[in-house]
Protein backbone atom coordinates (compact mmCIF):
# COMPACT_ATOMS: atom_id res chain seq x y z
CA UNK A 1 118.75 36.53 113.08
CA UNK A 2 115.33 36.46 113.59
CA UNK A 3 112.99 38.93 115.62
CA UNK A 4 116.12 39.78 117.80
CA UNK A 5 116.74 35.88 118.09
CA UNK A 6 119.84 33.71 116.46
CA UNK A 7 118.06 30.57 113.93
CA UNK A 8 119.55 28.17 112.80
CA UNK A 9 117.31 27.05 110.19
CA UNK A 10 116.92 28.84 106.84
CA UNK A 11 115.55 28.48 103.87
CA UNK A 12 116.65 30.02 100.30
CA UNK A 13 114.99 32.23 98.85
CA UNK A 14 115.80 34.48 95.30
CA UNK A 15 115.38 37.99 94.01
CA UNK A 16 116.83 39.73 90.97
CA UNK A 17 120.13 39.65 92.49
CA UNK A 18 120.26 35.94 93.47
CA UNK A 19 119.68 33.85 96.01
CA UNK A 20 119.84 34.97 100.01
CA UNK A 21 119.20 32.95 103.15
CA UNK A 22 116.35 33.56 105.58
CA UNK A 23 115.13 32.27 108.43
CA UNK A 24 112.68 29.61 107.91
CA UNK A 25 110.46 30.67 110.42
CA UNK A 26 110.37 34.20 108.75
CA UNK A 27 107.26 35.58 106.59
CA UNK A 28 109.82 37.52 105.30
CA UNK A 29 111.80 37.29 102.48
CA UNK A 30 115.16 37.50 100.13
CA UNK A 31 114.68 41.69 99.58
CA UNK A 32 113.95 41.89 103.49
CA UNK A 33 116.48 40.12 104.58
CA UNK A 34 118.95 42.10 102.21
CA UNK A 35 117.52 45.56 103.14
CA UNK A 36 118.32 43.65 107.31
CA UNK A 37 121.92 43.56 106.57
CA UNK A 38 122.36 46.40 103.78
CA UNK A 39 120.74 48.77 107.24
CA UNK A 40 122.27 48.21 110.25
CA UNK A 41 121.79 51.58 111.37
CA UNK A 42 119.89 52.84 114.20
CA UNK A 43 117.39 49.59 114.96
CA UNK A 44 114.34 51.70 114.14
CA UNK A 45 111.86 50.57 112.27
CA UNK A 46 109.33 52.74 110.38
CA UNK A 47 106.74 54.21 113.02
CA UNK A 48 104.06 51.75 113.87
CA UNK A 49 101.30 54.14 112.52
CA UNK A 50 103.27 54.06 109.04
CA UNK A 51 102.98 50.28 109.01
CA UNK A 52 99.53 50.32 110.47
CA UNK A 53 98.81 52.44 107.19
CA UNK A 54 100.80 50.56 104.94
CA UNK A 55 98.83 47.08 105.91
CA UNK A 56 95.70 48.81 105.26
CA UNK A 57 96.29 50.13 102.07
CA UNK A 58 97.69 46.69 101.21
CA UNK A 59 94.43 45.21 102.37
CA UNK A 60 92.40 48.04 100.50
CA UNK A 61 94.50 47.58 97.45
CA UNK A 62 93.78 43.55 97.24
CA UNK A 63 90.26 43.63 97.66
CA UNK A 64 89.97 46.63 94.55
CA UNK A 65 92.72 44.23 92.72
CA UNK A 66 89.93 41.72 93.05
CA UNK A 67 87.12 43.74 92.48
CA UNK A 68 88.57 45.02 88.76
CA UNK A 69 89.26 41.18 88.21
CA UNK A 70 93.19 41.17 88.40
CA UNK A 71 93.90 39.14 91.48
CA UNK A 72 92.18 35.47 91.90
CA UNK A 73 89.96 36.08 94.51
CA UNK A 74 91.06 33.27 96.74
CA UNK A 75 94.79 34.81 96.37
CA UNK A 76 93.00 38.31 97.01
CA UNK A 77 91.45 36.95 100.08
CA UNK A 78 94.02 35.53 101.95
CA UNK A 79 96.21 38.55 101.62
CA UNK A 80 93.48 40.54 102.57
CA UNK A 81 93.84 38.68 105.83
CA UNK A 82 97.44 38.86 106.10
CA UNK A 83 97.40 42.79 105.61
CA UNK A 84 95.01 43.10 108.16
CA UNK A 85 97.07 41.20 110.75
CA UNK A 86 99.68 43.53 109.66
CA UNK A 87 97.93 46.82 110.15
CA UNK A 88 96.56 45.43 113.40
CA UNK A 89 100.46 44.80 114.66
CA UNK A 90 100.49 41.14 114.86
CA UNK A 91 103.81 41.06 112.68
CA UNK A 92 105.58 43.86 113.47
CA UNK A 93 108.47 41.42 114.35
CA UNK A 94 108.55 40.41 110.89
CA UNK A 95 109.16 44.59 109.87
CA UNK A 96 112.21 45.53 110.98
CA UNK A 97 113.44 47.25 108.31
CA UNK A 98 115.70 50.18 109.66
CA UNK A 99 114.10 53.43 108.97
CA UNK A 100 117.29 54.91 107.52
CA UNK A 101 117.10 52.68 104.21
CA UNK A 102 116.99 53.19 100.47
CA UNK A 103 115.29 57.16 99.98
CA UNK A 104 111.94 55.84 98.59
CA UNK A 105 111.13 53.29 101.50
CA UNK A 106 111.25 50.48 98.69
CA UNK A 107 112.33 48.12 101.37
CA UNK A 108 109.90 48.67 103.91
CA UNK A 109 107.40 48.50 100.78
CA UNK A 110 108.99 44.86 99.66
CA UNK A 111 109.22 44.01 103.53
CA UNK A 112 105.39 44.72 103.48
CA UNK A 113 104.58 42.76 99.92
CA UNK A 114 106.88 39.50 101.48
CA UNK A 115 105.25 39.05 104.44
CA UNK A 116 101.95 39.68 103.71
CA UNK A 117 102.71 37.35 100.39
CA UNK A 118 104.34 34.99 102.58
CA UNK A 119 101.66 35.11 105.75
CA UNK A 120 98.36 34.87 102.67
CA UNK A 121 100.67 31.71 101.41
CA UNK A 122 100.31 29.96 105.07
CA UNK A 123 97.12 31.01 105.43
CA UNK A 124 96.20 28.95 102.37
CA UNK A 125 98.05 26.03 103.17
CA UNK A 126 100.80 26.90 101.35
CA UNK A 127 104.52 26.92 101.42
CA UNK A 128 106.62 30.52 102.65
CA UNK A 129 109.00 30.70 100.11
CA UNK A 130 107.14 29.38 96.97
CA UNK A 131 105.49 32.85 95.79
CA UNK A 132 102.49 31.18 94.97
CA UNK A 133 101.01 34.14 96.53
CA UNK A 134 103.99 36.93 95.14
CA UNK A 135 104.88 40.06 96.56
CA UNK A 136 105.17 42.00 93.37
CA UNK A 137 102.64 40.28 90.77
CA UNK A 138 100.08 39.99 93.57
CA UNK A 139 100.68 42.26 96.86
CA UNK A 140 101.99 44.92 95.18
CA UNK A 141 99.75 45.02 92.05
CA UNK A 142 98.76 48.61 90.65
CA UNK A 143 101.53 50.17 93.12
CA UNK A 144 105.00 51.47 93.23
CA UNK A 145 106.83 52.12 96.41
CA UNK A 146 107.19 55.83 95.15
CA UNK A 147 103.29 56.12 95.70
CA UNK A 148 102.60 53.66 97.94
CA UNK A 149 104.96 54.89 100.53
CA UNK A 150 104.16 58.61 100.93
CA UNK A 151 100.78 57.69 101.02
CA UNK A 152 100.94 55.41 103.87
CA UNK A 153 103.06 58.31 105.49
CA UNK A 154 99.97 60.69 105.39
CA UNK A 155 97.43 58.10 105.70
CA UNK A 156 99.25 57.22 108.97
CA UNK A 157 99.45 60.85 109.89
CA UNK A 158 96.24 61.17 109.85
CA UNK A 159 95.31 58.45 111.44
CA UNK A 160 97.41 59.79 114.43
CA UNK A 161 95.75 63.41 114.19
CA UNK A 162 92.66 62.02 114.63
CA UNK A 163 93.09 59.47 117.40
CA UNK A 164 96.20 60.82 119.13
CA UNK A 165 97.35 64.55 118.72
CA UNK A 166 94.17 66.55 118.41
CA UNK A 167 92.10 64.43 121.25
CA UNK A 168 95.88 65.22 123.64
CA UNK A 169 95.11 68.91 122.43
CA UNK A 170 92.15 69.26 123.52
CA UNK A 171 92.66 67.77 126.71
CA UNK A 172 95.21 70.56 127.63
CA UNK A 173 93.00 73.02 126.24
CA UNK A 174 90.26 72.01 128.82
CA UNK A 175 92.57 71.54 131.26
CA UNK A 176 94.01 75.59 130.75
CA UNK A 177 90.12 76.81 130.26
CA UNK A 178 89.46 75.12 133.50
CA UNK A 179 91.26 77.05 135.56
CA UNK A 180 90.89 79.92 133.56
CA UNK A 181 87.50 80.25 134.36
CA UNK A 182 88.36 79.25 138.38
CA UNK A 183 91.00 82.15 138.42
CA UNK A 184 89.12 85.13 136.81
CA UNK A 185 88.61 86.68 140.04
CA UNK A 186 92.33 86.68 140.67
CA UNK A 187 93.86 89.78 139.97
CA UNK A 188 98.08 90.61 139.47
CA UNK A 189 100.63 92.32 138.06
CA UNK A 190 100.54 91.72 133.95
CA UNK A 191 104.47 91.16 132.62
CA UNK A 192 106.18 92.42 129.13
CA UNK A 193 109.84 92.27 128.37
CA UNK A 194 109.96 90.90 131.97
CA UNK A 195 109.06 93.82 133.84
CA UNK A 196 105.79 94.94 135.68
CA UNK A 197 103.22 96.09 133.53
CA UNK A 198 99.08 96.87 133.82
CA UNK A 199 97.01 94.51 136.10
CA UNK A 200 95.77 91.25 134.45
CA UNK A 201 93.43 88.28 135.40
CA UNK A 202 95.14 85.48 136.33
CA UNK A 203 92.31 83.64 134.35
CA UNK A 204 92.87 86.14 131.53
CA UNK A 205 96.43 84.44 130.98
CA UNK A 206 95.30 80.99 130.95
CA UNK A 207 92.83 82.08 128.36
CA UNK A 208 95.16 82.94 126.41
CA UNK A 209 97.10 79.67 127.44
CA UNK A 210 93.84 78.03 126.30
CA UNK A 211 93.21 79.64 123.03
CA UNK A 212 96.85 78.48 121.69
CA UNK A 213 95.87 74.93 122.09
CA UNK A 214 92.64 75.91 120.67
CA UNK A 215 94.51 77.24 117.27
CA UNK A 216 97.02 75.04 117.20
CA UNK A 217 93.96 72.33 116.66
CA UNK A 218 92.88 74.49 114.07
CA UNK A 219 96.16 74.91 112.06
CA UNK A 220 96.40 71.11 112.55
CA UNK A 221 93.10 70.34 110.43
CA UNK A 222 94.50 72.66 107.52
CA UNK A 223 97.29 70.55 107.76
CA UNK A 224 94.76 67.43 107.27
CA UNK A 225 93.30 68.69 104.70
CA UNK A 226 96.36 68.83 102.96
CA UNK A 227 97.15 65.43 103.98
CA UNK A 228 94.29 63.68 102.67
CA UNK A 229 95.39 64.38 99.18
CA UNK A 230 97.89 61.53 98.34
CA UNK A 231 99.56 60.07 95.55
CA UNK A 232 98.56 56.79 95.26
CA UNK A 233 98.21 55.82 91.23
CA UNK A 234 101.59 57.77 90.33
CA UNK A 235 103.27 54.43 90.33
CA UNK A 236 106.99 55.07 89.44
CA UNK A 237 107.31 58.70 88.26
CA UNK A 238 103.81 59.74 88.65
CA UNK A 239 102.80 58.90 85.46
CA UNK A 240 100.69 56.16 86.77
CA UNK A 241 102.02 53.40 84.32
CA UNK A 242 101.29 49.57 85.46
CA UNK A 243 97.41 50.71 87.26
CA UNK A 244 94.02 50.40 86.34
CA UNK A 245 92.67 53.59 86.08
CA UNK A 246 90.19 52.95 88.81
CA UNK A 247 92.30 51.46 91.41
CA UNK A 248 93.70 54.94 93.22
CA UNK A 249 89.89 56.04 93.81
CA UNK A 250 88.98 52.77 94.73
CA UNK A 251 91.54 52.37 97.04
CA UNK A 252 91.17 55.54 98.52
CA UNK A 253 87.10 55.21 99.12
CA UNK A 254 87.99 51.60 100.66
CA UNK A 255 90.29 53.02 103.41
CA UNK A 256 87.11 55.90 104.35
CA UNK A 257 85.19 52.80 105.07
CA UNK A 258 87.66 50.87 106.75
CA UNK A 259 89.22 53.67 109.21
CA UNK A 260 87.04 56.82 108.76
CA UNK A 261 89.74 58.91 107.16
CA UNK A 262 88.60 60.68 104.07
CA UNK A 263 91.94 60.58 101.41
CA UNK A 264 91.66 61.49 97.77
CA UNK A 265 93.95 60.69 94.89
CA UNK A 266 95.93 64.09 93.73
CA UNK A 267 95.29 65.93 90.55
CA UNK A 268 98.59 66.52 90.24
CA UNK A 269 100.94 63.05 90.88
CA UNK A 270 103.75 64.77 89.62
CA UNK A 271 104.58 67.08 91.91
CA UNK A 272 102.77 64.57 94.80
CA UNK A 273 106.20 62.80 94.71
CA UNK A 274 108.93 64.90 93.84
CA UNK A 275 108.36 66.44 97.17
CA UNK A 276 106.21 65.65 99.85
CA UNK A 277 105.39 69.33 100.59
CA UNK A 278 101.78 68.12 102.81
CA UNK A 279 104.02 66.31 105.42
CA UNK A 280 106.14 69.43 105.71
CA UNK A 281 103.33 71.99 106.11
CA UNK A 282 101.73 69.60 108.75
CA UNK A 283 105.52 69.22 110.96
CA UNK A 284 105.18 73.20 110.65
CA UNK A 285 101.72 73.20 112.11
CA UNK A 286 103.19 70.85 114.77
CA UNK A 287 106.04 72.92 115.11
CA UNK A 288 104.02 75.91 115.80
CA UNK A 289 102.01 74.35 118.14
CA UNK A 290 105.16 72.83 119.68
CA UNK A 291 106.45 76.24 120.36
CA UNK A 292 103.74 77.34 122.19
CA UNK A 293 103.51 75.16 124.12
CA UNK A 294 106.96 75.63 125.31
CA UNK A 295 105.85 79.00 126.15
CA UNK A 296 103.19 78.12 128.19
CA UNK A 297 105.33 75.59 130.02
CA UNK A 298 107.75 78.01 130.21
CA UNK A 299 105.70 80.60 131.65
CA UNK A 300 103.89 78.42 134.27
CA UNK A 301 107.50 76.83 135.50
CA UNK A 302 108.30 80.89 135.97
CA UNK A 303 105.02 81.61 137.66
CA UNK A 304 106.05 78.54 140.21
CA UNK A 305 109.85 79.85 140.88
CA UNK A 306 110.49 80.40 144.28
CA UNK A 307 108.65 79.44 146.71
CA UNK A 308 110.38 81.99 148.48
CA UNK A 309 113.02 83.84 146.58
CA UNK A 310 111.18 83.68 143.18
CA UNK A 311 107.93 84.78 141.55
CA UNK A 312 105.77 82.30 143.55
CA UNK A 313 102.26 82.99 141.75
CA UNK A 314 101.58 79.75 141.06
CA UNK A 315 102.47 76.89 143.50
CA UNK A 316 103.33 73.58 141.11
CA UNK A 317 101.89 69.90 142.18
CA UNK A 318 105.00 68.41 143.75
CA UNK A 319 105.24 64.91 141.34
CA UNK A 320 108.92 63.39 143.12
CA UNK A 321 111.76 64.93 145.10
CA UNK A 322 113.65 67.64 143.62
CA UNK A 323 117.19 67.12 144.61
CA UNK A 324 120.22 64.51 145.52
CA UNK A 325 121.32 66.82 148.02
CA UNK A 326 118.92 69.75 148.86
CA UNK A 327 116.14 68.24 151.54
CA UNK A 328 112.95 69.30 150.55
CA UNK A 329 113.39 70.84 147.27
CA UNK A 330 110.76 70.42 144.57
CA UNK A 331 111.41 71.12 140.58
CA UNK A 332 108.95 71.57 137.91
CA UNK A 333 109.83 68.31 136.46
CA UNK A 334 106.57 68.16 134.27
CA UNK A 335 106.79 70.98 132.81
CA UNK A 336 110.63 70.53 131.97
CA UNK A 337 109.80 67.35 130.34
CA UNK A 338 107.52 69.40 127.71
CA UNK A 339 110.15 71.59 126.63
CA UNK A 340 112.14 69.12 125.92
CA UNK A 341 109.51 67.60 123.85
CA UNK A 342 108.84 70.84 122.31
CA UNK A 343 112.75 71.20 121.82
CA UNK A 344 112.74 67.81 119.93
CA UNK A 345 109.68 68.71 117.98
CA UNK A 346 111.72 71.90 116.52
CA UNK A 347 114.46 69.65 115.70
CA UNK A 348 112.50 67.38 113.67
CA UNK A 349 110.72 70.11 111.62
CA UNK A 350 114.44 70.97 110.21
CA UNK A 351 114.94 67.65 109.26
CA UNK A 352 111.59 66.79 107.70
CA UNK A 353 112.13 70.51 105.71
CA UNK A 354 115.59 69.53 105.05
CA UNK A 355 114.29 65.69 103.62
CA UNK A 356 112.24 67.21 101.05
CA UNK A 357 114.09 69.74 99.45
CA UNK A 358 116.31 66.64 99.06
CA UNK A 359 114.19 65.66 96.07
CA UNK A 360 115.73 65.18 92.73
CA UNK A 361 113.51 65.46 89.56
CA UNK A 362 110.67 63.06 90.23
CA UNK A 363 111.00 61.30 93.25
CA UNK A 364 112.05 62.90 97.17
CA UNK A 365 114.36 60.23 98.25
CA UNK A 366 114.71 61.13 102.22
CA UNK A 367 110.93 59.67 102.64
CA UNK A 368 111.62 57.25 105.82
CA UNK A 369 113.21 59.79 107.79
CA UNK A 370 110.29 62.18 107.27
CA UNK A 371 108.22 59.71 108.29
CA UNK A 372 110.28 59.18 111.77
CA UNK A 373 110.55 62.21 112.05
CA UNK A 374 106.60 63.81 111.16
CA UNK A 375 105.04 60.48 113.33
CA UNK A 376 107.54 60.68 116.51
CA UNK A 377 106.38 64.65 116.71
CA UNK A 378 102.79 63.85 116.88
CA UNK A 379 103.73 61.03 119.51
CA UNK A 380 105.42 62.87 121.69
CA UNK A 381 103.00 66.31 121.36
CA UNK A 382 100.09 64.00 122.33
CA UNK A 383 102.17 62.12 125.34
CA UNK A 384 103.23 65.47 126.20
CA UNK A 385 100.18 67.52 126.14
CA UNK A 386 98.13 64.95 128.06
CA UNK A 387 101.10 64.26 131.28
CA UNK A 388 101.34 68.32 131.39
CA UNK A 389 97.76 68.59 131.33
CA UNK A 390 96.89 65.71 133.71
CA UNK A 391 100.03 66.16 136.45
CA UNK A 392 100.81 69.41 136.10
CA UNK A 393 97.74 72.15 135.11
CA UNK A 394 95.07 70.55 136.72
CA UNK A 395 97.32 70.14 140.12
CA UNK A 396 98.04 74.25 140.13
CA UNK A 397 97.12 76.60 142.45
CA UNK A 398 97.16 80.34 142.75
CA UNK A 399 98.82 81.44 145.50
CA UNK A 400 98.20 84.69 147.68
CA UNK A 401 101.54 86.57 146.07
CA UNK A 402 99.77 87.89 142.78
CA UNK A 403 97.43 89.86 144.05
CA UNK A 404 99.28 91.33 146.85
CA UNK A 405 101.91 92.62 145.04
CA UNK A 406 99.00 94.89 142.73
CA UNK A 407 99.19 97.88 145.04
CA UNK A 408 103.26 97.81 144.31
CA UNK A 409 102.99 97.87 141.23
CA UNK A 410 104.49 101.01 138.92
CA UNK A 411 102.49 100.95 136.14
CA UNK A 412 99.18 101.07 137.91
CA UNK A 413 100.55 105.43 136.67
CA UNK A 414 98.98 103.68 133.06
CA UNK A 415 95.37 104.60 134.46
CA UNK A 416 96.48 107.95 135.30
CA UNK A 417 97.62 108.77 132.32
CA UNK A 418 94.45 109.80 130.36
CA UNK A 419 93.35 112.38 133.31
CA UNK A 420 96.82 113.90 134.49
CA UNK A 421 98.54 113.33 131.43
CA UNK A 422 101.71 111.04 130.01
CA UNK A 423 104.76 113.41 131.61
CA UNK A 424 103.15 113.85 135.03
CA UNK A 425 101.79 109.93 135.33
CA UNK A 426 105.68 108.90 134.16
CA UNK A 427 106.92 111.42 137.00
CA UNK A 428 104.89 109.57 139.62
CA UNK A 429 106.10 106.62 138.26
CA UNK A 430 109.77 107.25 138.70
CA UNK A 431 108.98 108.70 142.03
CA UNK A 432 107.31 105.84 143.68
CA UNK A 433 110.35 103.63 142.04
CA UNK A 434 112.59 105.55 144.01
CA UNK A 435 111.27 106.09 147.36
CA UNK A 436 109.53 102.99 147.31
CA UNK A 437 106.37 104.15 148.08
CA UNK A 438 102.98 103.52 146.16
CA UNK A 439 101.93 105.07 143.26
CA UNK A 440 98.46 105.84 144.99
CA UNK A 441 100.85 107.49 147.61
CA UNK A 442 102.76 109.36 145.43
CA UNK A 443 99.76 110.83 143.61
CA UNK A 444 98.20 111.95 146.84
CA UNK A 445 101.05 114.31 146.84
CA UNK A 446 101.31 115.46 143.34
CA UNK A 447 97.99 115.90 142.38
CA UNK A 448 95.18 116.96 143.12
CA UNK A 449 92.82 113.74 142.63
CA UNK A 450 90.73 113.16 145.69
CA UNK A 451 91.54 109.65 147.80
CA UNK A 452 87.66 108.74 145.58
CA UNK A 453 89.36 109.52 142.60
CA UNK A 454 91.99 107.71 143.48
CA UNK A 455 90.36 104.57 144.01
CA UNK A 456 88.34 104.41 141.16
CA UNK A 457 91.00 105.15 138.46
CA UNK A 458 93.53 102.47 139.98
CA UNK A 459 90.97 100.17 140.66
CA UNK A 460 93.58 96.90 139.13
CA UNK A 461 90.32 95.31 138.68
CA UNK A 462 89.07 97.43 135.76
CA UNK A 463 92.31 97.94 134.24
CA UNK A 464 91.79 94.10 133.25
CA UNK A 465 89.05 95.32 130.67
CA UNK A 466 88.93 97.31 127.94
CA UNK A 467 88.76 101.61 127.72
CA UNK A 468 88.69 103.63 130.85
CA UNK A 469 86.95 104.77 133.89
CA UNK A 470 87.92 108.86 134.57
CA UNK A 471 87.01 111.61 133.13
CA UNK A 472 88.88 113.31 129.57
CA UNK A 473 91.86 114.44 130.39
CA UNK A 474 95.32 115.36 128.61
C-alpha cells in the first residue's frame, strides 16, 4: 500500500533487521515501511506543522553538515532540496507514519531521513533504494531522533504561534474591544453567583471579554520563550556524542533566517529530553486561554437565552435553523462549537502533562502524542477564535432588555448604603423583593432622602465607576 493506494510493484530494500518490501514508487524506505505495519493505529500522521519543522531542520542541518565539511556538497545540495519539498508539503503522502509509534518519534525521524535520502537520490539521477544519498550517514548526520524530534515539536509550535494562534487571538480580541467601545453607553444589571448585582456597562463586560484574549496572548509569548530553547546537539542521551560542536548553533541561526523564528540550543540537554517540560507549560498557557474562552462563550450564549423566556440581552446572529421540529427556533450554534473546542483543548492538556511525566531517566518516550496533542490545540484555538469572532461577536446586538430591567433591580440599595447605612439599605432591599416594588419606591417611604437625592445616588450610570456620589454617611 501506497499513499492509500494497493501497488503492485516493489522493490527490496534492507535495514538492521533484514530485508522488507516497498513500493517502488515510494521515497520511502525499509524502517518506514516497518514503522507502516508495526502502527496501524489511528491513521494519523504527525501534525503537518511538526513535519513542516522537521523538513526544515533537515534542510538547515545539511547545509551546516556542508558548511563544517562533512557532507559532499553535491549530496548536501540535493537533500537540501528534498527537505525543502518536504517542509513545503509536497510529500506528505510519503509520511504517514501513525502518530502513536515508538515513544521517541524515531520512525517519523527515519521516515523523514528515507525520503528526503531517497527524493535527493532522484533528484541526482540516482536510483531510490541504493543509499547513495543515506538516511543515517548523510540526512541524519550530527542528529539523534531524541533531539531532533522535540525540537521539531517546538520549532513547529512556534511556527504555529506566530502564524496561526496569536494572529486568531487577536482577531477576537478586536472583535470583543469593538463592541466594547460601541456598547459603553449601555447600561444593566451586573451578575455574581447568578443573581442581580450593581449596574455595569455592557461595554465594561466585553472589556473584560477583551482583556482575556489580550493576556492569554501574553501568557502565550512566555510560553515562546520557553519554546525557543531546544535540544538539538543532545544526540542520544544529551550528551551530544556523534556532533560537531558547532552544528546545534548553526543549525539553530539557519532556521532564524529561513522562517523568522529565533531558537537557541539549551544549556542544559539533559534535562531538555528527559522531559519536555516547554511543550507542557505552553498546552497550559493554551489551556488557560482555552478556558476563558469558554467563559466568554458561555456567557454571551447566556446573554442570548430567550428571546422571550430567557435573559435576552444580547440577540445572537442567526447562522442556520435551530431545530428538526420547532419552526423558527434559532441556537447559538457558534458559540457551542467553541466550547467544545475549549472542552477538547482541556482534554489534551491532561494528556500532554500525563506524556511527560512518562519519562524514564534520559529520554520522555510519549513525544508523538504530545505533539498531536500540543499542535491540534493551537489548531483548533485559532479556527475557533477566528469563526466565533467573525460569525458570532461581530453579528451581536444589544437589545432593549438590559437597560430596562436597571430600575428593578435590588441591589441598586448598594448606593444607599454609605448614606443610610448597611441594615437599613438591606431592609429596603428585602422590602422591594417582596412587594415587588422599586427600591427608589421603597426608599421614598423609609427615608427621608428627597426624590433629588434619590436620583443622584441611584443614578445606575455612576455606579459603573469607581467611589461614590452622596454625602458621608454610616
Amino acid at each position: 500500500e501506497h499513499g492509500g493506494h494497493i501497488v503492485a510493484e516493489t522493490r527490496t530494500e534492507k535495514d538492521s533487521l533484514g530485508e522488507m518490501q516497498v513500493p517502488a514508487i515510494a521515497y520511502f524506505g525499509a524502517q518506514t515501511a516497518r514503522a507502516l505495519r508495526n502502527f496501524p493505529i489511528s491513521g494519523q500522521p504527525m501534525p503537518r506543522a511538526v513535519l513542516r519543522a522537521l523538513g526544515l531542520l533537515k534542510r538547515a542541518a545539511a547545509e551546516v553538515n556542508r558548511d563544517l565539511g562533512l557532507i559532499d556538497a553535491k549530496i548536501a545540495g540535493a537533500i537540501v532540496a528534498a527537505a525543502q519539498e518536504v517542509a513545503d508539503g509536497k510529500l506528505d503522502r510519503e509520511l504517514g507514519v501513525d502518530v502513536y509509534q515508538t515513544g521517541s518519534g524515531t520512525s517519523t525521524n527515519m521516515n523523514a531521513n528515507e525520503v528526503i535520502a531517497n527524493r535527493a537520490a532522484e533528484i541526482l539521477g540516482l536510483p531510490r533504494g541504493a543509499k547513495q544519498v543515506h538516511p543515517n550517514d548523510h540526512v541524519n548526520r550530527g542528529q539523534s531522533s531524541n533531539d531532533v524530534i522535540p525540537t521539531a515539536i517546538q520549532l513547529g509550535a512556534l511556527l504555529a504561534l506566530k502564524e496561526d494562534v496569536l494572529p486568531a487571538i487577536e482577531t477576537l480580541r478586536t472583535a470583543l474591544a469593538d463592541k466594547a467601545r460601541e456598547w459603553m453607553p449601555v447600561v444593566k444589571t451586573g451578575r455574581t453567583h447568578l443573581q442581580d448585582a450593581t449596574p455595569i456597562r455592557l461595554g465594561q463586560e466585553f472589556l473584560g471579554y477583551a482583556g482575556h484574549c489580550e493576556r492569554a496572548a501574553r501568557r502565550l509569548g512566555y510560553a515562546r520563550a520557553e519554546l525557543e530553547e531546544v535540544p538539538l546537539g543532545g544526540t542520544a542521551v544529551g550528551t551530544g556524542i556523534g556532533t560537531h560542536a558547532e552544528f546545534p548553533r548553526r543549525v539553530c541561526a539557519r532556521i532564524a533566517e529561513l522562517c523568522g523564528v529565533a531558537i537557541r540550543e539549551t544549556d542544559n540537554h539533559f534535562q531538555a529530553q528527559a522531559a519536555l517540560d516547554a511543550v507542557v507549560f505552553a498546552s497550559g498557557a493554551l489551556r488557560g486561554y482555552a478556558t476563558a474562552l469558554m467563559k466568554i462563550a458561555n456567557d454571551v450564549r447566556w446573554l442570548g437565552c430567550g428571546p422571550r423566556a430567557g435573559i435576552g440581552e444580547l440577540e445572537l446572529p442567526a447562522v442556520q435553523p435551530g431545530s428538526s421540529i420547532m419552526p423558527g427556533k434559532v441556537n447559538p450554534v457558534i458559540a457551542e462549537s467553541t466550547i467544545m473546542v475549549c472542552a477538547r483543548v482541556i482534554g489534551s492538556d491532561v494528556t500532554v502533562g500525563v506524556s511527560n511525566a512518562w519519562g524514564n531517566f534520559e529520554l520522555c518516550t510519549m513525544m508523538p502524542v504530545m505533539a498531536h496533542a500540543l499542535l491540534e490545540s493551537m489548531h483548533l484555538l485559532a479556527a475557533a477564535s477566528r469563526n466565533f469572532a467573525g460569525q458570532c461577536v461581530a453579528g451581536l446586538r444589544a437589545t432593549e432588555r438590559g437597560p430596562a430591567l436597571v430600575e428593578q433591580g435590588l441591589m441598586l440599595a448598594t448606593a444607599l448604603a454609605p448614606v443610610i447605612g448597611y441594615d437599613l439599605a438591606a431592609e429596603i432591599a428585602k422590602d422591594a423583593a417582596k412587594t415587588g416594588r422599586t427600591i427608589r419606591q421603597v426608599a421614598r417611604e423609609k427615608t427621608s432622602l428627597s426624590d433629588e437625592d434619590l436620583a443622584r445616588l441611584l443614578d445606575p450610570a455612576k455606579m459603573t465607576e469607581p467611589g461614590f456620589g452622596g454625602p458621608a454617611g454610616g
